[in-house]
Protein backbone atom coordinates (compact mmCIF):
# COMPACT_ATOMS: atom_id res chain seq x y z
CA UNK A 1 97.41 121.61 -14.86
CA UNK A 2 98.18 124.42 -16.81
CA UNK A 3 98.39 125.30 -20.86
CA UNK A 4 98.68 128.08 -23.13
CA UNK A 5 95.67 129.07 -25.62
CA UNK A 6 95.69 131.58 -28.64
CA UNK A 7 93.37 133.91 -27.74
CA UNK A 8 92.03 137.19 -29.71
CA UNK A 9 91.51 140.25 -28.07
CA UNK A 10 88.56 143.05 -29.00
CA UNK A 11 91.52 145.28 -30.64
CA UNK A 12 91.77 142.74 -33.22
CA UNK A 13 95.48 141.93 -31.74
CA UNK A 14 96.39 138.25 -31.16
CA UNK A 15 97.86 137.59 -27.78
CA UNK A 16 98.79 134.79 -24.92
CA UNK A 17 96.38 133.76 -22.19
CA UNK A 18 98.18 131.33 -19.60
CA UNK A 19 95.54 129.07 -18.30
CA UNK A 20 96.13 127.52 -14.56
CA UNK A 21 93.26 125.27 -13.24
CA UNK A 22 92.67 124.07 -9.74
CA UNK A 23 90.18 122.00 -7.72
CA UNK A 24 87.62 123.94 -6.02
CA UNK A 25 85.24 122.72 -3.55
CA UNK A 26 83.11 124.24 -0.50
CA UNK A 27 80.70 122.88 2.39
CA UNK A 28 77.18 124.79 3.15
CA UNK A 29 75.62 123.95 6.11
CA UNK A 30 73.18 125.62 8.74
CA UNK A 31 76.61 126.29 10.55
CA UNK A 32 78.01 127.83 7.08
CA UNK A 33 75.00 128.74 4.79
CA UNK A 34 77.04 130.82 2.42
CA UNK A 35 80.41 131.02 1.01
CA UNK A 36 81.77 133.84 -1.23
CA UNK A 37 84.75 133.30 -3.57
CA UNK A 38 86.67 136.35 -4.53
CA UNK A 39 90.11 136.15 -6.68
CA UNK A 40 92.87 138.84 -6.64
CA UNK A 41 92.25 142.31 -8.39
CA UNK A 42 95.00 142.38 -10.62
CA UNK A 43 94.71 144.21 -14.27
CA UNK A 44 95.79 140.78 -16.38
CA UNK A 45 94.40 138.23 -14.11
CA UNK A 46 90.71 137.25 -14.42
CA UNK A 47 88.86 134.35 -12.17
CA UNK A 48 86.59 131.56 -12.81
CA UNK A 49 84.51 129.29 -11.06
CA UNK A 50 84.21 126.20 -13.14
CA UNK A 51 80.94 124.39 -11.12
CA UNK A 52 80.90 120.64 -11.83
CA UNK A 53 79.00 118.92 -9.17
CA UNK A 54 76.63 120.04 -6.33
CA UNK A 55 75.79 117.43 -3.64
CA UNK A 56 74.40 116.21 -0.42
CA UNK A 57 77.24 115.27 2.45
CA UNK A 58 76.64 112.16 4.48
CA UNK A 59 74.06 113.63 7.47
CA UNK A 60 71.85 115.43 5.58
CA UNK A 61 68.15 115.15 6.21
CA UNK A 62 65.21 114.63 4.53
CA UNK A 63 64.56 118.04 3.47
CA UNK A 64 65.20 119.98 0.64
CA UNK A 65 68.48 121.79 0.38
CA UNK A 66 68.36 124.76 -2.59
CA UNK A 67 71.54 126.29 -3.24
CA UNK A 68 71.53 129.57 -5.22
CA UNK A 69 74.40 130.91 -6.55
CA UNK A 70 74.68 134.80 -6.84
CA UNK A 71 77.61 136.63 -9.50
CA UNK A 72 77.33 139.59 -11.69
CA UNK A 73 75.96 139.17 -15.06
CA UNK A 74 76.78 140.40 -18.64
CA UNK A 75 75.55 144.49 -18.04
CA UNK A 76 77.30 144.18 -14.45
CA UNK A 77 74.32 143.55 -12.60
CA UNK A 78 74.31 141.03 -9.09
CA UNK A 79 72.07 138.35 -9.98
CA UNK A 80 71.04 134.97 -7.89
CA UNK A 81 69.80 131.92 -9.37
CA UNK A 82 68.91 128.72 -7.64
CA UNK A 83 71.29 126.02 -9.22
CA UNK A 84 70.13 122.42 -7.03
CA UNK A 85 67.16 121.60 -5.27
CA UNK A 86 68.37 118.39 -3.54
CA UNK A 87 67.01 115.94 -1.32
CA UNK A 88 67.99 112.80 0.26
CA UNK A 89 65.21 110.39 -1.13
CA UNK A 90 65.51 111.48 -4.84
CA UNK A 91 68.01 113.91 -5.75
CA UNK A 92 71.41 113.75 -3.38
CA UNK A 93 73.75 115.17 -6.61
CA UNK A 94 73.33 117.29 -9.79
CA UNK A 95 75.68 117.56 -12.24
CA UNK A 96 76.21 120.81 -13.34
CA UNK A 97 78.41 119.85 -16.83
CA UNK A 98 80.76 122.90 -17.23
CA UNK A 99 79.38 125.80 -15.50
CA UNK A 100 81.08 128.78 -15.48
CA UNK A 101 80.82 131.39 -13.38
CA UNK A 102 83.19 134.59 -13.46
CA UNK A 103 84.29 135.64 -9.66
CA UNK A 104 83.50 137.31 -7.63
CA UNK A 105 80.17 134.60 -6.80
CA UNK A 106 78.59 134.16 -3.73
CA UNK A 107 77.14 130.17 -3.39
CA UNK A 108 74.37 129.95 -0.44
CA UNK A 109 72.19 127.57 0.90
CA UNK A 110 68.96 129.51 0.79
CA UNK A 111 66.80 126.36 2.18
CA UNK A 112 67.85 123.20 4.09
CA UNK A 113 70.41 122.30 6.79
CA UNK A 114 72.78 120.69 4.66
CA UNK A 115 75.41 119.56 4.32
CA UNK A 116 76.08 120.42 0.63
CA UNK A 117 79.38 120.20 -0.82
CA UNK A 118 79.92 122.61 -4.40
CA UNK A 119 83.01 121.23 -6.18
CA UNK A 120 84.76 122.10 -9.75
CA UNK A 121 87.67 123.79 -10.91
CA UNK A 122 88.97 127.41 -10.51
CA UNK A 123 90.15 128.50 -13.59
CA UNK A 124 92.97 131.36 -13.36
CA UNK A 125 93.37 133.89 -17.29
CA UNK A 126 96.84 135.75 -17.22
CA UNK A 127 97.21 137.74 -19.97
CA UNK A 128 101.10 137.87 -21.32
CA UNK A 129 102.52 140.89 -21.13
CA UNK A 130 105.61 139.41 -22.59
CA UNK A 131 104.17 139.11 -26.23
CA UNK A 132 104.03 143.05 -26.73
CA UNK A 133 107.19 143.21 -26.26
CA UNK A 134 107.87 140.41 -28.93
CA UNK A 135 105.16 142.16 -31.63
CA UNK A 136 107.60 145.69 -31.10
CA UNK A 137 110.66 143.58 -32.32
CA UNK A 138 109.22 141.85 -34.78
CA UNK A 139 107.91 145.17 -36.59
CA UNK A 140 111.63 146.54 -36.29
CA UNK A 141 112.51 143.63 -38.24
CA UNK A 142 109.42 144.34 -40.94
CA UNK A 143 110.94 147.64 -41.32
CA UNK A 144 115.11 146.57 -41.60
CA UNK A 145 113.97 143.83 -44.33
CA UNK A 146 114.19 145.40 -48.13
CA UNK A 147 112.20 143.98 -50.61
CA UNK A 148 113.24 141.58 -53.21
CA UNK A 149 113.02 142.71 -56.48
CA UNK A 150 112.31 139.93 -59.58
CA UNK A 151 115.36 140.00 -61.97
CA UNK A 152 114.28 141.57 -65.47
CA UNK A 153 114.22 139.12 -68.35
CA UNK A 154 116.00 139.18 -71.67
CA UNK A 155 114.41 139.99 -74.60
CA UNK A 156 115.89 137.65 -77.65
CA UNK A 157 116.36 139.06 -81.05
């Protein structure tokens, strides 16, 4: 799935973000207890994790599986939060709605054996470089284009 989105940038310009989306899911386990997701480091490309659901796999135990999810936050600084505290008996899934989570982020299972599965969407941001090019020629035009003048009315006598 992918779409196109207006989107203004902090120099007051208007430009085009391509938006791609794709499924994202991982397994924790005592085998696997972490998982780190890391997108590519290019300049117009920025990466999302889009968490929807966190939940118990079919095995699990009764024990209480916390997964804590660690990503940078807005002055640059790591920070990990628990997200799920989930148990067999009364709470196998939690719905996380729409929670985004700019990459690089690190999901763990800091107690339990698992398994846990953490599913959503990875959200991929191009920025257009193709719409500079586009604003250039369209100011070249602004400057070709003379202004229209009104036509003077007659005066009757």
């Amino acid at each position: 799935m992918s779409f196109m989105e207006d989107e203004a940038s902090d120099s007051g310009r208007v430009g085009r973000t391509r938006m791609e989306s794709y499924f994202f899911s991982c397994e924790l386990s005592s085998q696997v207890p972490f998982y780190t997701f890391q997108g590519d480091e290019d300049e117009n490309v920025e990466h999302y994790l889009d968490l929807r659901t966190v939940c118990l796999g079919t095995g699990a135990k009764e024990e209480s599986n916390v997964v804590e999810v660690t990503a940078l936050n807005h002055r640059g600084k790591k920070v990990s939060v628990p997200v799920a505290n989930l148990h067999v008996s009364c709470l196998p899934m939690v719905s996380m709605g729409e929670f985004e989570v700019k990459a690089p982020v690190t999901f763990r299972l800091k107690s339990g054996t698992g398994p846990v599965s953490v599913s959503g969407l990875h959200l991929i941001a191009y920025e257009d470089d193709e719409d500079s090019d586009i604003s250039e020629d369209l100011e070249e035009i602004d400057d070709e284009i003379v202004p229209i003048k009104p036509a003077k009315k007659k005066q009757k006598l």
